[in-house]
C-alpha atoms as a PDB file:
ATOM      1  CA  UNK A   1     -43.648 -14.185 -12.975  1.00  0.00           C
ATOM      2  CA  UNK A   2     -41.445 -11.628 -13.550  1.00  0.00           C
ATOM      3  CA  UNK A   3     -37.373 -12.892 -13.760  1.00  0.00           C
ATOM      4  CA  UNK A   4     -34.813 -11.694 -11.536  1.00  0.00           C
ATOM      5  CA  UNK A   5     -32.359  -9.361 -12.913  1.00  0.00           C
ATOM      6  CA  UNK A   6     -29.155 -11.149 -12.288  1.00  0.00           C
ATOM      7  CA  UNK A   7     -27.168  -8.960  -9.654  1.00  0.00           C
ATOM      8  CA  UNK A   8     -24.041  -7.082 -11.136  1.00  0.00           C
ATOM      9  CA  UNK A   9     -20.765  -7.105  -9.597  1.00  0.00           C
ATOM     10  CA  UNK A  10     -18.203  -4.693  -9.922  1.00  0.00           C
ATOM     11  CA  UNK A  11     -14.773  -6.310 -10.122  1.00  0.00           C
ATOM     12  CA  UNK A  12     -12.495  -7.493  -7.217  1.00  0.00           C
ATOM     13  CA  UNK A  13     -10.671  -4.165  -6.437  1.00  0.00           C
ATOM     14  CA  UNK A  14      -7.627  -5.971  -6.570  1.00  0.00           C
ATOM     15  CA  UNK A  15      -7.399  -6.034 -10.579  1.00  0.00           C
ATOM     16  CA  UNK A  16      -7.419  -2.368 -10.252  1.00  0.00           C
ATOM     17  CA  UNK A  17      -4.888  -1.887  -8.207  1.00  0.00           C
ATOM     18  CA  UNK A  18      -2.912  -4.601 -10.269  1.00  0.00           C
ATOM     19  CA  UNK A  19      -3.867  -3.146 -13.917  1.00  0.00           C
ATOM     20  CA  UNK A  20      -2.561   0.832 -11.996  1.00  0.00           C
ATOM     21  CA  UNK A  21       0.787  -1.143 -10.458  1.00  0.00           C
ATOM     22  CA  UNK A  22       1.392  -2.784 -13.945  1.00  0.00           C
ATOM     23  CA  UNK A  23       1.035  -0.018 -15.982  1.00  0.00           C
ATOM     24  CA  UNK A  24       3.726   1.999 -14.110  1.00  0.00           C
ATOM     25  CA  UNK A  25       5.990  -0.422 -14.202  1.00  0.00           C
ATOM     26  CA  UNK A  26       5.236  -0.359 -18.181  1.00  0.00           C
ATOM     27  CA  UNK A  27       6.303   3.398 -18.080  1.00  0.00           C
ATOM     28  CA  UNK A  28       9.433   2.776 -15.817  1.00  0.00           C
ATOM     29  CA  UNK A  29      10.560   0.315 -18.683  1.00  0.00           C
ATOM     30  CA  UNK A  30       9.304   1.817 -21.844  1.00  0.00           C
ATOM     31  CA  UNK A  31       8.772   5.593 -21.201  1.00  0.00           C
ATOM     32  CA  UNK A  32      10.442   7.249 -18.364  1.00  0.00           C
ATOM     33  CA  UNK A  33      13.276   5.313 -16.150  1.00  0.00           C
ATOM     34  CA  UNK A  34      12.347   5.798 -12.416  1.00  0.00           C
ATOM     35  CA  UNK A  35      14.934   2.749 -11.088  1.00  0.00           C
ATOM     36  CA  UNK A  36      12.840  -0.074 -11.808  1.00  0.00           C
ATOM     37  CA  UNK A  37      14.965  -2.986 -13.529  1.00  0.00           C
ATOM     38  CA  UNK A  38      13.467  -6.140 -14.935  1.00  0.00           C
ATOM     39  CA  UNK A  39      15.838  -9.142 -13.637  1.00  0.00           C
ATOM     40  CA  UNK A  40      14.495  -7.358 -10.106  1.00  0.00           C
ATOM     41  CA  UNK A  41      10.664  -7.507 -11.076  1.00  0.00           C
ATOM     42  CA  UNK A  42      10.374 -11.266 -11.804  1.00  0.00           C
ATOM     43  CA  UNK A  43      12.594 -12.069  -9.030  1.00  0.00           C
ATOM     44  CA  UNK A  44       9.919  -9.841  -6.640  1.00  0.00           C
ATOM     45  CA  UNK A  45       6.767 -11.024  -8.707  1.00  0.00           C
ATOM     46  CA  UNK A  46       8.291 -14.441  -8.939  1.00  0.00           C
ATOM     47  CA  UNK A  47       9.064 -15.264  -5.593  1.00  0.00           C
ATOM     48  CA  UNK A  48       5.486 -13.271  -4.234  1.00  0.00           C
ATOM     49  CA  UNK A  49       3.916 -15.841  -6.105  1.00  0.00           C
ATOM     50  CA  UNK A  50       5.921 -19.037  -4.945  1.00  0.00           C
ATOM     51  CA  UNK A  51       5.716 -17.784  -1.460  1.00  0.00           C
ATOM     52  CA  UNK A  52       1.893 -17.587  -1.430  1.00  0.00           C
ATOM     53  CA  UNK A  53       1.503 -21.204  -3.437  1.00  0.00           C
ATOM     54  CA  UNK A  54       3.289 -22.669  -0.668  1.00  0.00           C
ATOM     55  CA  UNK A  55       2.054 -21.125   1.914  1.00  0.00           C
ATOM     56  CA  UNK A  56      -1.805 -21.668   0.498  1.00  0.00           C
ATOM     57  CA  UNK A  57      -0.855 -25.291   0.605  1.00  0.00           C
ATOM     58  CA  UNK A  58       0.346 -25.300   4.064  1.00  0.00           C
ATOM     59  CA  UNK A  59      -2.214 -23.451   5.246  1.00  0.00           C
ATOM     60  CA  UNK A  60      -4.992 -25.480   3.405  1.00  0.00           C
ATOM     61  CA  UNK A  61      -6.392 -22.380   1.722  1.00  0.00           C
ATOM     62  CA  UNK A  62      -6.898 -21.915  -2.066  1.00  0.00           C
ATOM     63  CA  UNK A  63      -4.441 -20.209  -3.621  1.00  0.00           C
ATOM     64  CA  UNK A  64      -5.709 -16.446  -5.113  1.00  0.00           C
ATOM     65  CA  UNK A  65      -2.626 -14.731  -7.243  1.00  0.00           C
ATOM     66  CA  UNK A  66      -4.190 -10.817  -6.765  1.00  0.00           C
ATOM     67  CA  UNK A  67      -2.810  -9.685  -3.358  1.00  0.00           C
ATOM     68  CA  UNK A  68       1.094 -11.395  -4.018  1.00  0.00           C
ATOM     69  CA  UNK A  69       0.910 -10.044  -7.629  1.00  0.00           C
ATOM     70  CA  UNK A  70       0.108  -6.378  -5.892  1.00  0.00           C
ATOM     71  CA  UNK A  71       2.636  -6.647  -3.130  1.00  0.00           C
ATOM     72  CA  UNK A  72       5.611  -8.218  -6.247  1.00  0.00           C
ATOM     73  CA  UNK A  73       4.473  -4.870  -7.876  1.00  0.00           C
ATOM     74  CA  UNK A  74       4.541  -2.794  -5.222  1.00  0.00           C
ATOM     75  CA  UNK A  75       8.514  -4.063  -4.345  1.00  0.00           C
ATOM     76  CA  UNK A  76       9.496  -3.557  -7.729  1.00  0.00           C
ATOM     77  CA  UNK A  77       8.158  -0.183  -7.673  1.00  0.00           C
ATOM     78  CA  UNK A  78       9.566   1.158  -4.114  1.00  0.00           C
ATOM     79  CA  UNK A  79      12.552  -0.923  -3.376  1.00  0.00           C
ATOM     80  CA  UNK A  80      15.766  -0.812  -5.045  1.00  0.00           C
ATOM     81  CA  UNK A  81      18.820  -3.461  -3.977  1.00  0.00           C
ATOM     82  CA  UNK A  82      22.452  -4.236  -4.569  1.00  0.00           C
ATOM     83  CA  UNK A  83      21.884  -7.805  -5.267  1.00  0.00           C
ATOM     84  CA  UNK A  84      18.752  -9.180  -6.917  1.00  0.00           C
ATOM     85  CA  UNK A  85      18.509 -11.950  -3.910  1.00  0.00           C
ATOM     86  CA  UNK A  86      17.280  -8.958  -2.106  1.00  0.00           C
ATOM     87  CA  UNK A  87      14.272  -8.209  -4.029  1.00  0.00           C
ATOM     88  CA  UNK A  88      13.405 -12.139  -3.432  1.00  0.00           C
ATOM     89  CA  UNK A  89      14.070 -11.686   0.177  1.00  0.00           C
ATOM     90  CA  UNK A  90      11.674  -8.943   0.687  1.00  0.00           C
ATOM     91  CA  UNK A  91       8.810 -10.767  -1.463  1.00  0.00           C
ATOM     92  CA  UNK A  92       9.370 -14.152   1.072  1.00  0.00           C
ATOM     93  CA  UNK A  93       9.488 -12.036   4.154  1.00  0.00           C
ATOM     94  CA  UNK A  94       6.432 -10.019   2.349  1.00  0.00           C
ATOM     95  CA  UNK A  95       4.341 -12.885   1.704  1.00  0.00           C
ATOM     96  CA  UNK A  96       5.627 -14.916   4.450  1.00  0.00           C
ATOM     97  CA  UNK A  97       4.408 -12.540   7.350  1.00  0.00           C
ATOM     98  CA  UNK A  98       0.444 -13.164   6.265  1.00  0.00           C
ATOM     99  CA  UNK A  99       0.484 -16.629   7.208  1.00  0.00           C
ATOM    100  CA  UNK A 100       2.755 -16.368  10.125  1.00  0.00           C
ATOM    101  CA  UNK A 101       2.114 -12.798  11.953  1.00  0.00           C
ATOM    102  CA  UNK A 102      -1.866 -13.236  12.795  1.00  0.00           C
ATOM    103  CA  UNK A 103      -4.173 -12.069  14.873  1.00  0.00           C
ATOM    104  CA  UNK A 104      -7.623 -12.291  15.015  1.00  0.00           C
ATOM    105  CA  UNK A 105      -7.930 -13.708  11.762  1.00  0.00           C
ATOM    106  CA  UNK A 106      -6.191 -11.073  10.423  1.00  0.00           C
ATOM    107  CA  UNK A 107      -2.863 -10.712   9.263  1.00  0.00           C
ATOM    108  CA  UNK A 108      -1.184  -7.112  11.624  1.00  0.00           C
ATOM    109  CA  UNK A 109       1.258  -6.097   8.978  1.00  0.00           C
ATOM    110  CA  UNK A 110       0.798  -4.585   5.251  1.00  0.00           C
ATOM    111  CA  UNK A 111       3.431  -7.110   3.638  1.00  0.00           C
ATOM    112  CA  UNK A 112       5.293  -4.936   1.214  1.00  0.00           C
ATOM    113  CA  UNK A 113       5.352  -2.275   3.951  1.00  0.00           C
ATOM    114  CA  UNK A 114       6.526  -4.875   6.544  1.00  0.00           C
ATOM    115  CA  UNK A 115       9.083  -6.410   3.987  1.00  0.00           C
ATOM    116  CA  UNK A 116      10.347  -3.334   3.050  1.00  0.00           C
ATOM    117  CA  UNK A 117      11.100  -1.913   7.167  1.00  0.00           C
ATOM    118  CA  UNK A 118      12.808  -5.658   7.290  1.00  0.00           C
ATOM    119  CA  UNK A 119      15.154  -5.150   4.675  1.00  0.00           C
ATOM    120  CA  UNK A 120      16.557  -1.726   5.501  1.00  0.00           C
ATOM    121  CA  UNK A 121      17.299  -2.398   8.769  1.00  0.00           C
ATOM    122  CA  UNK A 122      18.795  -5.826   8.103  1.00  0.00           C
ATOM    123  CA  UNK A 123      20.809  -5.204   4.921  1.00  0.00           C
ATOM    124  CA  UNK A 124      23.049  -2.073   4.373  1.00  0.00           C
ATOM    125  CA  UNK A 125      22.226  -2.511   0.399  1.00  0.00           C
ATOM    126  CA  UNK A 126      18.997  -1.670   0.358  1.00  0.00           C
ATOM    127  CA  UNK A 127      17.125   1.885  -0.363  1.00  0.00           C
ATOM    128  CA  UNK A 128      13.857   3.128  -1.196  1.00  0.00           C
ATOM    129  CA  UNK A 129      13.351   4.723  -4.661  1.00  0.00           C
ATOM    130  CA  UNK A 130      12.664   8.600  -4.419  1.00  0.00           C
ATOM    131  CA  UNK A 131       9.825   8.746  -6.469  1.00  0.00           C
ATOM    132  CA  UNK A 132      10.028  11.471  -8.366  1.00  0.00           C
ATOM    133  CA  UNK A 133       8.684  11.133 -11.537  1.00  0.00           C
ATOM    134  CA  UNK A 134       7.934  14.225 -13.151  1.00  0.00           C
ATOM    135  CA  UNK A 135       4.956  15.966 -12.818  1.00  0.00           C
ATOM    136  CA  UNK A 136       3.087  14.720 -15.557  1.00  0.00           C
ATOM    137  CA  UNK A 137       3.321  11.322 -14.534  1.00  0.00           C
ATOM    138  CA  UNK A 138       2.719  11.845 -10.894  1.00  0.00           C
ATOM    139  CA  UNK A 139      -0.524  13.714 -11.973  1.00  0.00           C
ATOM    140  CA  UNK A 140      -1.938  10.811 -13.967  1.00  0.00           C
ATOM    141  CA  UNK A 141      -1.196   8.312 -11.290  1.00  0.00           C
ATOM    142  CA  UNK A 142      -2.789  10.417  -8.544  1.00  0.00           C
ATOM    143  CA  UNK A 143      -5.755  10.807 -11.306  1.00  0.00           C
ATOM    144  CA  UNK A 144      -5.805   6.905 -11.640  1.00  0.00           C
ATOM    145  CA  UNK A 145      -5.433   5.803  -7.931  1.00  0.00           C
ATOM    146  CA  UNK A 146      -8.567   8.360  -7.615  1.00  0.00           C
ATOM    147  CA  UNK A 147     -10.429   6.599 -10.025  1.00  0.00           C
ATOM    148  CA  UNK A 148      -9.776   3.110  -8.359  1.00  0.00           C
ATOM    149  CA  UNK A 149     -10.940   4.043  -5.021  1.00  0.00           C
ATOM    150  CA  UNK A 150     -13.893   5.242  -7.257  1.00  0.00           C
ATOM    151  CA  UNK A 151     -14.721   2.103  -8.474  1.00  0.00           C
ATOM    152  CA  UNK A 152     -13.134  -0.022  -6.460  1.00  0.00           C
ATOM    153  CA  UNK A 153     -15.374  -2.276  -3.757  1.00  0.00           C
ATOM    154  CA  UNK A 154     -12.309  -2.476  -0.844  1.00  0.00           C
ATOM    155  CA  UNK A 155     -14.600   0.417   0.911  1.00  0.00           C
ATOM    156  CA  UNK A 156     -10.927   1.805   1.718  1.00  0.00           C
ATOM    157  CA  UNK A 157     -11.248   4.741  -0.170  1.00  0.00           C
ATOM    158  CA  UNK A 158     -11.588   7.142   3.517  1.00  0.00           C
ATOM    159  CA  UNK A 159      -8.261   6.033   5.098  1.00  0.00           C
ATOM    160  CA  UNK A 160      -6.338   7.056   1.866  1.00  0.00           C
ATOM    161  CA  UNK A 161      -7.841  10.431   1.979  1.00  0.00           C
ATOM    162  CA  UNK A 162      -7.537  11.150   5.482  1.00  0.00           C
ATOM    163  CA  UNK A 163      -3.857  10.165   5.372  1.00  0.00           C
ATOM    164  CA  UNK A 164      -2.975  12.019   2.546  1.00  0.00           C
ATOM    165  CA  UNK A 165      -4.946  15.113   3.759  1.00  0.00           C
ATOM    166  CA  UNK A 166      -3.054  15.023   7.203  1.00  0.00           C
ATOM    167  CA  UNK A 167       0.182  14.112   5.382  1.00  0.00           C
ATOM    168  CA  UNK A 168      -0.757  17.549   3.276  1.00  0.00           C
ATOM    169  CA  UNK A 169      -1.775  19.751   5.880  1.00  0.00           C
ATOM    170  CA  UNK A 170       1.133  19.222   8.391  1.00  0.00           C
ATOM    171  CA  UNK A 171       3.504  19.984   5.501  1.00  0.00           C
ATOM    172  CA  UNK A 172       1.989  22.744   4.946  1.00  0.00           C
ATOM    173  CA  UNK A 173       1.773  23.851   7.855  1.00  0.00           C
ATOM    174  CA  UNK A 174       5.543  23.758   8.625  1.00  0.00           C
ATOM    175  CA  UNK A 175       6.535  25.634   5.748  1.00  0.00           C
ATOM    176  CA  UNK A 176       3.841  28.171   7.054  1.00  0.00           C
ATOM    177  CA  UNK A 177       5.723  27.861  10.462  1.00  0.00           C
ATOM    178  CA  UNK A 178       9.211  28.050   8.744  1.00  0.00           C
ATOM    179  CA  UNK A 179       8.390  31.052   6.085  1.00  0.00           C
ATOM    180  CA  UNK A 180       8.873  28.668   3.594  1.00  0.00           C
ATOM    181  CA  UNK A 181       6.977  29.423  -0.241  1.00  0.00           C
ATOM    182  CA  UNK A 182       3.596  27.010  -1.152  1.00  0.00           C
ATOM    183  CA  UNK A 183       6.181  25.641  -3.454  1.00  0.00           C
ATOM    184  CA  UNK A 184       8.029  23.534  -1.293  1.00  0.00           C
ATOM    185  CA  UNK A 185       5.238  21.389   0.673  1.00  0.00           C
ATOM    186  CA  UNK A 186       3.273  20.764  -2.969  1.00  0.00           C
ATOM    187  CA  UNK A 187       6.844  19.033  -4.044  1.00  0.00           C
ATOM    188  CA  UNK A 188       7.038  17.331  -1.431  1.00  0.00           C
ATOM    189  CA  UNK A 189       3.846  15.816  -1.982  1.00  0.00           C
ATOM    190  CA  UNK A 190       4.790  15.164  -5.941  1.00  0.00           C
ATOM    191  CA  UNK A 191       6.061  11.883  -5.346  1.00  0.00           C
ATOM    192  CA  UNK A 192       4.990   8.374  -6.604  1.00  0.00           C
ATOM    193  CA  UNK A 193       6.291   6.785  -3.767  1.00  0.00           C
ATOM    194  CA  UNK A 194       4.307   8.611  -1.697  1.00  0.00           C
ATOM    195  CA  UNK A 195       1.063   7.866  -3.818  1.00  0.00           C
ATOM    196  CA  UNK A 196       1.959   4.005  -3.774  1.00  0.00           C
ATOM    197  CA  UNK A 197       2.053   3.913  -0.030  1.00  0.00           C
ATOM    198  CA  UNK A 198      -1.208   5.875  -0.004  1.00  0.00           C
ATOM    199  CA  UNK A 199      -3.153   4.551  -1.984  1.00  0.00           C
ATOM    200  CA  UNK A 200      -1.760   0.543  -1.856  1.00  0.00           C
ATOM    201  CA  UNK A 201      -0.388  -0.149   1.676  1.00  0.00           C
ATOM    202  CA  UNK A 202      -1.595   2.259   4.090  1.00  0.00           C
ATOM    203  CA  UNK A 203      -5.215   1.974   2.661  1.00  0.00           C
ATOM    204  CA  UNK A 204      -4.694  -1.895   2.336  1.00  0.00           C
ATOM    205  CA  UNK A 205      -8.235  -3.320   4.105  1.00  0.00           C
ATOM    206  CA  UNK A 206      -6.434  -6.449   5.520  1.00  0.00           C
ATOM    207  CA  UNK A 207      -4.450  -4.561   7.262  1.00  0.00           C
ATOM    208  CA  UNK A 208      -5.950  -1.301   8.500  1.00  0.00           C
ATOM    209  CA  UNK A 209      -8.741  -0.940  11.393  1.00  0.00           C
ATOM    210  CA  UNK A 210     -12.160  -2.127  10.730  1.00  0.00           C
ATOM    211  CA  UNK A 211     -14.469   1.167  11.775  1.00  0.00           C
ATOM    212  CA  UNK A 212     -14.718   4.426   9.671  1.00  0.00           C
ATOM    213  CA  UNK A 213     -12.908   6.673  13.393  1.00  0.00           C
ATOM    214  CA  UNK A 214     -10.836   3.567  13.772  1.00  0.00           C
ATOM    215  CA  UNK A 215      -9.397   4.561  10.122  1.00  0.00           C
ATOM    216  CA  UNK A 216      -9.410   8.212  10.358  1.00  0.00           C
ATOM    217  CA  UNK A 217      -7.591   8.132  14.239  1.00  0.00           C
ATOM    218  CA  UNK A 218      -5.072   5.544  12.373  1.00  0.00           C
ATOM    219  CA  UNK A 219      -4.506   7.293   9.624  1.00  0.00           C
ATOM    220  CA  UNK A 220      -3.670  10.796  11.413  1.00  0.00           C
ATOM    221  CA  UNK A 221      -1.493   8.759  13.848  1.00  0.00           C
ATOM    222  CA  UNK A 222       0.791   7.555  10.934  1.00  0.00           C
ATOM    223  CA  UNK A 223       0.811  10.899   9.406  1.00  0.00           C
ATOM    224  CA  UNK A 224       2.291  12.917  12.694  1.00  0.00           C
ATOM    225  CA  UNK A 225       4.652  10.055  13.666  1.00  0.00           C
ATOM    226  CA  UNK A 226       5.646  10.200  10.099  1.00  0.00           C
ATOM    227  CA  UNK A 227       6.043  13.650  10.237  1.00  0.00           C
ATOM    228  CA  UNK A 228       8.031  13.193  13.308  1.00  0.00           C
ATOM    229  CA  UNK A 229      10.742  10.628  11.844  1.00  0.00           C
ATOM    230  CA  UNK A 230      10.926  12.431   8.503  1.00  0.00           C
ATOM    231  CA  UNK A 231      12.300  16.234  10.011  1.00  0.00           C
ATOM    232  CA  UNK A 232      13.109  15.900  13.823  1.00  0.00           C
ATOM    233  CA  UNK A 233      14.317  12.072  13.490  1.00  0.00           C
ATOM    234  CA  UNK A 234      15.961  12.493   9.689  1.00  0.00           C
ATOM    235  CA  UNK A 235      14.787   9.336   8.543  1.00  0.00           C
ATOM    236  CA  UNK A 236      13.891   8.835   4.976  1.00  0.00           C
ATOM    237  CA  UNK A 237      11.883   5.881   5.189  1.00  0.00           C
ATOM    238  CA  UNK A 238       9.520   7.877   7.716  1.00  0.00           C
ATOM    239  CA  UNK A 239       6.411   6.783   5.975  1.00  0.00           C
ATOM    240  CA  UNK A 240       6.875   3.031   6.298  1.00  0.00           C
ATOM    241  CA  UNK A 241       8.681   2.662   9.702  1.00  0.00           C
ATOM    242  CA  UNK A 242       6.006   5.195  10.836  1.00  0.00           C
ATOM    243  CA  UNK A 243       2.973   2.374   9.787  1.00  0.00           C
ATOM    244  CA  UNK A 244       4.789  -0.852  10.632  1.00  0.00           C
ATOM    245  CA  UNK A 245       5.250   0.452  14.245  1.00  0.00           C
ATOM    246  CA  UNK A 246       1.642   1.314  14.346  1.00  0.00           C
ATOM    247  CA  UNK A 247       0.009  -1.275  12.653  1.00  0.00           C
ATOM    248  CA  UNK A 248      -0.713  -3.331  16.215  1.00  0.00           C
ATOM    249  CA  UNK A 249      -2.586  -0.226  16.979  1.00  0.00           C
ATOM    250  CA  UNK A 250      -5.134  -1.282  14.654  1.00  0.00           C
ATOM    251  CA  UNK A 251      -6.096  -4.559  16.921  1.00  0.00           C
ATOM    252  CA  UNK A 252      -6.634  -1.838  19.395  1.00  0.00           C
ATOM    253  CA  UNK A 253      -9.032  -0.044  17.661  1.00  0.00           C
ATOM    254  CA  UNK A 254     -10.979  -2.591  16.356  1.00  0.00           C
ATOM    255  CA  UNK A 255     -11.755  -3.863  20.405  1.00  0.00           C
ATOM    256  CA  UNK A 256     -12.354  -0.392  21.313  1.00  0.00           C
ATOM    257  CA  UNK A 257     -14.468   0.369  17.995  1.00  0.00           C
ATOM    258  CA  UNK A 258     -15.755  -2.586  16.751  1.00  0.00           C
ATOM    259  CA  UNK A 259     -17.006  -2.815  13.203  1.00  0.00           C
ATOM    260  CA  UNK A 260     -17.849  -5.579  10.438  1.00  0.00           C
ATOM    261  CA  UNK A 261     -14.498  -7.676   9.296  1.00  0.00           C
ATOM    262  CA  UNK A 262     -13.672  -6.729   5.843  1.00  0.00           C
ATOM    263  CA  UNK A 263     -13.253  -9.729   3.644  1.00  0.00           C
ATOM    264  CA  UNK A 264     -12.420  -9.587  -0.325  1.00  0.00           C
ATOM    265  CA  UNK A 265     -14.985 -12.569  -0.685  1.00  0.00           C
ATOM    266  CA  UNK A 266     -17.945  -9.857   0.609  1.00  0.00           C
ATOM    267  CA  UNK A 267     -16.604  -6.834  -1.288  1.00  0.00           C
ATOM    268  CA  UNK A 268     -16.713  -8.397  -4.308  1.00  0.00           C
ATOM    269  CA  UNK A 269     -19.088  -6.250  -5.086  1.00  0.00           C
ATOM    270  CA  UNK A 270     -22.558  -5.614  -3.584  1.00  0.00           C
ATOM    271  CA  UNK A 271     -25.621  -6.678  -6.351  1.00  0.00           C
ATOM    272  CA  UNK A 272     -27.844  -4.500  -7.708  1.00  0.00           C
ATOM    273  CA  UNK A 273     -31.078  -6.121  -8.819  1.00  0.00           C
ATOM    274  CA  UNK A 274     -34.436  -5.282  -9.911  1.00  0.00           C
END
């Protein structure tokens, strides 16, 4: 009798995203400074971690390190604070929000997102970093976050692009509108924060709707209210106020187009055997 090829997995999609988080925060330190500061990493990281141990143990679930180590990452990245108790704030209210805001079985709210809307409107101390990197760099992360929805198995990969598209084509379109030179609109788009929120909160499975026109209707919705906030509304923080206040929307769509639950135990990878 012939053996079985044992199946092969691709990796949880999650070390991607942590090995891609990491490794700008590397640069930020060692390379180029875009705000990041240490003492405020390890407090974010730190406190991401302790929030999810506990609440693992209240919850009587085991505890997995990925998703708080993305979301510490993702803080240290995007937020900046007067005080470091700040940064440890936003990774408790982060963290905390999975086990406490649920619906469904699902948590509604991308943490770092949800932490990060919290904080600015509670605390006068808090901003959002810019994100402008430099070209270079913004080119090689847009190359990598590419490459991890390539290989990745969080089957997330359509939301990203149809956000960023519409996020593309309405500035575009209002420097068309306005007279305004190709130049400005592809600036705009030359940000890192941008690309985080793309590719790591907006396209995060846990929290986004479970069909393929669930996603797509989602993902234009954020993009126009975004739009909306950002130049009629002047709000800088457009992007993330813009997906916290539509994230129930997703419960919506998933009873009016229901799909298979996406779970990180049944992503981890499909086999492929002989």
């Amino acid at each position: 009798m012939q053996a079985l090829a044992r199946p092969w997995r691709l990796p949880d999609a999650r070390y991607f995203q942590i090995a891609a988080l990491a490794t700008l925060l590397a640069i930020n330190f060692a390379i180029i400074d875009f705000g990041a500061r240490p003492a405020a990493s390890v407090i974010a990281i730190t406190m991401a971690l302790l929030t999810q141990a506990i609440g693992s143990r209240l919850a009587g679930v085991p505890f997995d390190a990925k998703s708080p180590l993305i979301t510490g990452l993702s803080l240290s990245l995007l937020l900046r604070a007067d005080a470091l108790w700040l940064h440890g704030a936003a990774a408790v209210v982060a963290i905390g929000s999975k086990f406490v805001l649920r619906i469904d079985g699902k948590h509604v709210f991308n943490p770092a997102g949800l932490a990060i809307v919290v904080l600015l409107f509670s605390s006068k101390g808090v901003w959002i970093s810019p994100g402008q990197w430099g070209a270079e760099i913004w080119f090689a992360t847009l190359a990598g976050c590419f490459a991890i929805l390539v290989l990745s198995a969080s089957r997330r990969a359509d939301i990203a692009i149809y956000f960023f598209a519409s996020h593309a084509a309405l500035l575009i379109l209002r420097a068309a509108w306005l007279g305004d030179p190709l130049a400005i609109p592809l600036h705009q788009l030359q940000s890192g924060s941008l690309l985080i929120f793309t590719f790591f909160m907006i396209s995060d499975p846990r929290t986004t709707p479970d069909s393929r026109a669930g996603r797509l209707l989602f993902a234009m919705t954020v993009a126009v209210t975004a739009h909306y906030l950002t130049f009629f509304m002047q709000m800088r923080p457009a992007l993330y106020v813009a997906l916290i206040a539509l994230s129930p929307l997703t419960l919506v769509l998933d009873r009016l187009i229901p799909a298979a639950r996406f779970s990180w135990r049944s992503s981890v990878l499909e086999a492929v055997s002989t």
